[in-house]
C-alpha atoms as a PDB file:
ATOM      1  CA  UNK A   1       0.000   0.000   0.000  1.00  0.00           C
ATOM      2  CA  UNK A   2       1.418   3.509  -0.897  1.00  0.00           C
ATOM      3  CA  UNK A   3       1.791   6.020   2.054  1.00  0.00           C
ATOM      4  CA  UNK A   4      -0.206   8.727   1.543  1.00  0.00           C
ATOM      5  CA  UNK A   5       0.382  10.882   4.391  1.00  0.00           C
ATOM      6  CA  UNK A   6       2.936  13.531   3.496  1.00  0.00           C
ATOM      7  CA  UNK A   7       2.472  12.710  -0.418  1.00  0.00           C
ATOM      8  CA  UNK A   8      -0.442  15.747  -0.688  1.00  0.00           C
ATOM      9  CA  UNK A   9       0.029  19.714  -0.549  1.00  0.00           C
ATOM     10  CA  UNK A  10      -2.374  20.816   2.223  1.00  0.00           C
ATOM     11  CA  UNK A  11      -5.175  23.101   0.843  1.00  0.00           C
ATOM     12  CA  UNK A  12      -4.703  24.660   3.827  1.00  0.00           C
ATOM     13  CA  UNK A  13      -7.378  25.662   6.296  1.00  0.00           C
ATOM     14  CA  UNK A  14      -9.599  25.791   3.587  1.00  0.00           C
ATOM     15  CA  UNK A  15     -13.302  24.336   4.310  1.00  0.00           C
ATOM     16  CA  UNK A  16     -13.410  20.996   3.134  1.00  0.00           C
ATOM     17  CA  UNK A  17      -9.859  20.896   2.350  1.00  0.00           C
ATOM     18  CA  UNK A  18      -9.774  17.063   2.509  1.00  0.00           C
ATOM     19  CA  UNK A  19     -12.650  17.154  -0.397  1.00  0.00           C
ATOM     20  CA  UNK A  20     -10.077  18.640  -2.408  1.00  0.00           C
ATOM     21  CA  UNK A  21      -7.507  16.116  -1.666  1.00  0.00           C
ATOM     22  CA  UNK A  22     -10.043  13.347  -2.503  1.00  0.00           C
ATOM     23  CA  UNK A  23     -10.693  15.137  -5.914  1.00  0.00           C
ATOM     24  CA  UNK A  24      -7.572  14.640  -6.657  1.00  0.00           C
ATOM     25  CA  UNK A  25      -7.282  11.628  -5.921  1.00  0.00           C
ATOM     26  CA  UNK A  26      -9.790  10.412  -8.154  1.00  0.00           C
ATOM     27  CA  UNK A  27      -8.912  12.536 -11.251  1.00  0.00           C
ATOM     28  CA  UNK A  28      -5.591  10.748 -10.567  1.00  0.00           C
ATOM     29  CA  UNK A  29      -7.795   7.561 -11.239  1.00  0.00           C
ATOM     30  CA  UNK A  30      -9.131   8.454 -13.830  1.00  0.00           C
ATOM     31  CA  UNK A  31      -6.202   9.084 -15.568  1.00  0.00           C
ATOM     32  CA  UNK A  32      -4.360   5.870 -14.764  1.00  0.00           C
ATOM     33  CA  UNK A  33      -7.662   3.688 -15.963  1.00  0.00           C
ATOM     34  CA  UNK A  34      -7.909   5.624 -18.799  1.00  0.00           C
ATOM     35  CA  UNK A  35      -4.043   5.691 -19.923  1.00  0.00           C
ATOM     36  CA  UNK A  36      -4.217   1.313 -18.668  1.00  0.00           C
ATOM     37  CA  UNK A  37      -7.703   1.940 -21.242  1.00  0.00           C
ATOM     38  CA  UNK A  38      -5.323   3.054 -24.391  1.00  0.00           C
ATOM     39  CA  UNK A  39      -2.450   1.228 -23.472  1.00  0.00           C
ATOM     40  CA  UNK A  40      -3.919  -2.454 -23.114  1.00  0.00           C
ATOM     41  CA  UNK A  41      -2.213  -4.875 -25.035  1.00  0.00           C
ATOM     42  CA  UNK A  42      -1.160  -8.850 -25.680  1.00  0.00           C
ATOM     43  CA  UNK A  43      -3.497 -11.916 -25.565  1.00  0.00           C
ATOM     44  CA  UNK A  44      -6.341 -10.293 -23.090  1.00  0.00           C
ATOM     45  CA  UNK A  45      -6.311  -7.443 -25.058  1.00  0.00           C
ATOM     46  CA  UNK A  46      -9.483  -6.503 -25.478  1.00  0.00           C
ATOM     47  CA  UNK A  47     -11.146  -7.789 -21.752  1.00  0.00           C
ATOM     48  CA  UNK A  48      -8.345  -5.218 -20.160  1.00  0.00           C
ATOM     49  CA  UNK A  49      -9.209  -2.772 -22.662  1.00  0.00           C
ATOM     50  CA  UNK A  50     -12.943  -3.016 -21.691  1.00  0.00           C
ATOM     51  CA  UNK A  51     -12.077  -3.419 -17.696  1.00  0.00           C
ATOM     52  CA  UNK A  52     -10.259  -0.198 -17.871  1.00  0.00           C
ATOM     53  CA  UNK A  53     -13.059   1.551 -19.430  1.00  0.00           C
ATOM     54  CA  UNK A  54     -15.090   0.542 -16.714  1.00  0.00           C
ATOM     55  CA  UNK A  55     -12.789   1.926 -14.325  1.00  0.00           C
ATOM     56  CA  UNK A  56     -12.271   5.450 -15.824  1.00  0.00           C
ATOM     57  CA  UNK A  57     -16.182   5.620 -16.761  1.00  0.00           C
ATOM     58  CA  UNK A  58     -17.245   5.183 -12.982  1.00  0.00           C
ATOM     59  CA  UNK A  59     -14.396   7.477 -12.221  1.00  0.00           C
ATOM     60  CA  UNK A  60     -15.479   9.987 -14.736  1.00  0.00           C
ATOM     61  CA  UNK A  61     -18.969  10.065 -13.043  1.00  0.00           C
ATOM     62  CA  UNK A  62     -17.527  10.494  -9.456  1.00  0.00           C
ATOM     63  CA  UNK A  63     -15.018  13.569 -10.445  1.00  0.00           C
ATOM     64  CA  UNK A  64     -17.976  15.562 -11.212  1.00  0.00           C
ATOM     65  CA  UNK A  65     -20.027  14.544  -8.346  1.00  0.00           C
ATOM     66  CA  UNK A  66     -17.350  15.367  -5.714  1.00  0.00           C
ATOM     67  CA  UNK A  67     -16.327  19.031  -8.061  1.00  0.00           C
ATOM     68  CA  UNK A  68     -20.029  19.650  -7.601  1.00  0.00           C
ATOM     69  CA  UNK A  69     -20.271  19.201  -4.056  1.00  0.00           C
ATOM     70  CA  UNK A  70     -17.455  21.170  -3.551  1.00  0.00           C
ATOM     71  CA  UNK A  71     -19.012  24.091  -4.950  1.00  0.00           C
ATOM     72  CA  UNK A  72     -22.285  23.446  -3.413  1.00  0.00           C
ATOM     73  CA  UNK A  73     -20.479  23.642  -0.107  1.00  0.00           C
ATOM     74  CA  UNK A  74     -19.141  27.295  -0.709  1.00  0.00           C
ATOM     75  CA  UNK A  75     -15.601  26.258  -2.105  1.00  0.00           C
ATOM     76  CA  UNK A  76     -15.370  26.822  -5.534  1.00  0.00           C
ATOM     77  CA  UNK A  77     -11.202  26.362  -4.405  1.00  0.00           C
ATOM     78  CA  UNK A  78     -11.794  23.326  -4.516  1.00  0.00           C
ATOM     79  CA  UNK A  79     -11.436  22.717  -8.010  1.00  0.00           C
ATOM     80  CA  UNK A  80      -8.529  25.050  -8.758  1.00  0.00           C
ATOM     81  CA  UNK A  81      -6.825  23.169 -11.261  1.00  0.00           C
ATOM     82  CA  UNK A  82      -3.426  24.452  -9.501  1.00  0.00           C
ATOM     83  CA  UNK A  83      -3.863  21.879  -6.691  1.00  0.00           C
ATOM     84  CA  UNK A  84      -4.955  18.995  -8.517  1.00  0.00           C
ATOM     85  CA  UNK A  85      -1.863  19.829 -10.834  1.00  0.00           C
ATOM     86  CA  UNK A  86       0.616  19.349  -7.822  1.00  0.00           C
ATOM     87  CA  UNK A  87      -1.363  16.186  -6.108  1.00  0.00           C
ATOM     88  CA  UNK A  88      -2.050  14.374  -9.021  1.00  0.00           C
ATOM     89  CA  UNK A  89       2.304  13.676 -10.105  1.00  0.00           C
ATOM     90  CA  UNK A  90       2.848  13.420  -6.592  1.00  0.00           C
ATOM     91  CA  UNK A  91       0.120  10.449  -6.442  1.00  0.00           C
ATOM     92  CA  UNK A  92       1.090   8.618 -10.229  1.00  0.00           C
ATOM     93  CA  UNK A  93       4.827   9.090  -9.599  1.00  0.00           C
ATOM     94  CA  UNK A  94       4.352   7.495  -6.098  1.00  0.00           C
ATOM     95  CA  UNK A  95       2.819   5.045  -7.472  1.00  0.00           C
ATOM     96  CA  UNK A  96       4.528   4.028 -10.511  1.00  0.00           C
ATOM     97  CA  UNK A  97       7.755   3.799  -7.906  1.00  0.00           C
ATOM     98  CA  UNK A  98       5.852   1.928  -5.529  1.00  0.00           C
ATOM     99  CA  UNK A  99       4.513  -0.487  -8.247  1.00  0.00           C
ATOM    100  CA  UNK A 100       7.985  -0.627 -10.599  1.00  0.00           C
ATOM    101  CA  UNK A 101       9.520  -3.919  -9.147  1.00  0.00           C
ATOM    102  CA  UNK A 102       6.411  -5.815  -9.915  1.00  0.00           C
ATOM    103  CA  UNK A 103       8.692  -7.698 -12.710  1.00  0.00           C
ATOM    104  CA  UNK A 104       6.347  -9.181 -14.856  1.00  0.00           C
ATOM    105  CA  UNK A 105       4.569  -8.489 -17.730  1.00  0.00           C
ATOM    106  CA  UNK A 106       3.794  -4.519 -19.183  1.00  0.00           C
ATOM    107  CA  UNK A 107      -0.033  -5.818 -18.935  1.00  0.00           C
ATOM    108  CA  UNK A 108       0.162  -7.601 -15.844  1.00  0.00           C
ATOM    109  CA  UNK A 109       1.803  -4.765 -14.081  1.00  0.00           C
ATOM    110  CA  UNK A 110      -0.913  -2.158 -15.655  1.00  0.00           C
ATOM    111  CA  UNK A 111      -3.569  -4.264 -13.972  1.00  0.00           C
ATOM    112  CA  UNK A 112      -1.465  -4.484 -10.698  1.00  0.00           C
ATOM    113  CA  UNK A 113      -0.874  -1.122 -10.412  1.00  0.00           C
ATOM    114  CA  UNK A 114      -4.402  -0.040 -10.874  1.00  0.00           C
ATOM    115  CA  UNK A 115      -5.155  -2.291  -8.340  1.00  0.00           C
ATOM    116  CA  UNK A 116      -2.283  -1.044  -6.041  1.00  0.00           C
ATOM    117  CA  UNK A 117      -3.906   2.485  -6.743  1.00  0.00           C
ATOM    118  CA  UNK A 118      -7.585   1.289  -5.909  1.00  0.00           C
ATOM    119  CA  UNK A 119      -6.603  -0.107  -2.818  1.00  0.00           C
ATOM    120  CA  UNK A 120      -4.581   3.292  -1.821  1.00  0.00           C
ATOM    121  CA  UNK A 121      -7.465   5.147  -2.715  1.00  0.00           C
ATOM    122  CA  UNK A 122      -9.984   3.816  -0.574  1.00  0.00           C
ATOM    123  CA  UNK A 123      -7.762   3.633   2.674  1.00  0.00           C
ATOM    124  CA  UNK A 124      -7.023   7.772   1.848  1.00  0.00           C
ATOM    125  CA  UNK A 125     -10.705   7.766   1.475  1.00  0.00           C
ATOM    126  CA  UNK A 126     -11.779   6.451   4.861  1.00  0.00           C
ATOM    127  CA  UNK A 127      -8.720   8.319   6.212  1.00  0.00           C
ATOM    128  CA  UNK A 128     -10.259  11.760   4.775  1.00  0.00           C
ATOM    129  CA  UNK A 129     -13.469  10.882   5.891  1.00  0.00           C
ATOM    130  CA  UNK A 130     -12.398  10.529   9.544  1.00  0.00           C
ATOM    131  CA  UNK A 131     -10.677  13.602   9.181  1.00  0.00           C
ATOM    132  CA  UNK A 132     -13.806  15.711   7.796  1.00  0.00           C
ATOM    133  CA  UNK A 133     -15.836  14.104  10.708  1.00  0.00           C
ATOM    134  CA  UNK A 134     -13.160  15.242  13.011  1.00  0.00           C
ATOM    135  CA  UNK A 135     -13.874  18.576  12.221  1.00  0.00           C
ATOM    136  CA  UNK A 136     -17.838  18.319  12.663  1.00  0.00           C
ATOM    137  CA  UNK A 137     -17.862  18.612   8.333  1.00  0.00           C
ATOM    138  CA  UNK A 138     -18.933  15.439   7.918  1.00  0.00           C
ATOM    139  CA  UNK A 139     -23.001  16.110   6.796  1.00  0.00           C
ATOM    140  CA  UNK A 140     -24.836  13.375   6.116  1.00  0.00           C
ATOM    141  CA  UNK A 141     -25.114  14.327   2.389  1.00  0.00           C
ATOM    142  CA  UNK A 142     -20.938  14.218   2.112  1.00  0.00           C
ATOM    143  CA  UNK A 143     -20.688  11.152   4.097  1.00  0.00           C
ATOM    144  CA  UNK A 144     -23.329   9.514   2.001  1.00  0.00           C
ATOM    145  CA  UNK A 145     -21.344  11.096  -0.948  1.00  0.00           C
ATOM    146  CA  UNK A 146     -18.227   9.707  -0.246  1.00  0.00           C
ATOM    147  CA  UNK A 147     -19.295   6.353   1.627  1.00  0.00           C
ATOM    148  CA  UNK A 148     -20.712   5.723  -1.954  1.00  0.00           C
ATOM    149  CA  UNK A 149     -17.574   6.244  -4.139  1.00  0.00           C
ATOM    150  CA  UNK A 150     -15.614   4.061  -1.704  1.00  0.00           C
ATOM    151  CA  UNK A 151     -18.074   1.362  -2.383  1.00  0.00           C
ATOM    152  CA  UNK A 152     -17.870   1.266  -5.587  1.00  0.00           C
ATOM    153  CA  UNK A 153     -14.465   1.876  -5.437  1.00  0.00           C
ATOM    154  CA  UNK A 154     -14.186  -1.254  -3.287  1.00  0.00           C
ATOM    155  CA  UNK A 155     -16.172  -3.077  -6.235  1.00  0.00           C
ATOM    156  CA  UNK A 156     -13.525  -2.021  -8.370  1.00  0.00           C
ATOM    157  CA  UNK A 157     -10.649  -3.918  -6.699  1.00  0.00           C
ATOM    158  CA  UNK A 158     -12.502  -7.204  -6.432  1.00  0.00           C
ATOM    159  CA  UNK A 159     -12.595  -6.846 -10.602  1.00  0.00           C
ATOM    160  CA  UNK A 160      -9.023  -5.997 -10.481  1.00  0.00           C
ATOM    161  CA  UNK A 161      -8.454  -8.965  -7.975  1.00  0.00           C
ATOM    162  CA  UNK A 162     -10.192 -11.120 -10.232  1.00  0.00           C
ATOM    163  CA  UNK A 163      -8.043 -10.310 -13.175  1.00  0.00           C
ATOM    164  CA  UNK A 164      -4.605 -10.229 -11.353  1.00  0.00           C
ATOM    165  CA  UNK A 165      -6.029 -14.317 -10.265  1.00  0.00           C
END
């Protein structure tokens, strides 16, 4: 698992700051799946190319459901691109060291480190949400919000598990 704790900029004392961080988190997602999406290759071709469309499609969805609670909330900040440009390399390049030594197959290690990147994702997500509780920000609508994604998200490694065998 990748440690997450001093890989993010803080968006400071910003309300909801930890919205922003899972944000970015997810458009980091969405850009592995989707990159794993063009990049798919070899005998399973064509089942990886469709799993990582799945992944970067439910991603897609969740990006602009997070963004738009954001700015609900009264923190349009939230979706300065000038954070998510700063967590984003911090997460891939993390990752991409973290997940380098897999020694196997281009494909193979595509599908591990998506995985890898899954699992990180929903521990920073339950870590966030303890956080925003902490803090008394944790509505019922945001915790429903989020407690959704990480399902899902939690749906997504068992396909990833699956394929990894």
């Amino acid at each position: 698992m990748l440690k997450l704790d001093d890989l993010f900029i803080t968006y400071g004392d910003e309300r909801y700051a930890e919205l922003g961080v899972f944000l970015d988190l997810l458009r980091s997602l969405q850009f592995l799946h989707q990159q794993n999406h063009w990049q798919s290759s070899g005998p399973v071709f064509y089942s990886d190319h469709l799993l990582f469309e799945r992944l970067y499609g439910t991603v897609t969805g969740q990006v602009d459901k997070v963004a738009e609670k954001a700015v609900a909330l009264g923190n349009s900040g939230l979706v300065n691109s000038k954070h998510s440009l700063t967590n984003m390399p911090r997460f891939l390049i993390a990752l991409e060291d973290t997940s380098s030594g897999f020694g196997e197959p281009p494909q193979t290690q595509m599908v591990k480190r998506s995985l890898l990147a899954e699992k990180s994702f929903v521990t920073a997500g339950e870590k966030l949400m303890k956080m925003l509780e902490s803090k008394g920000l944790l509505t019922r609508g945001v915790e429903q919000l989020l407690g959704t994604i990480l399902d899902e998200h939690e749906g997504l490694c068992y396909l990833l598990k699956q394929r990894v065998g």
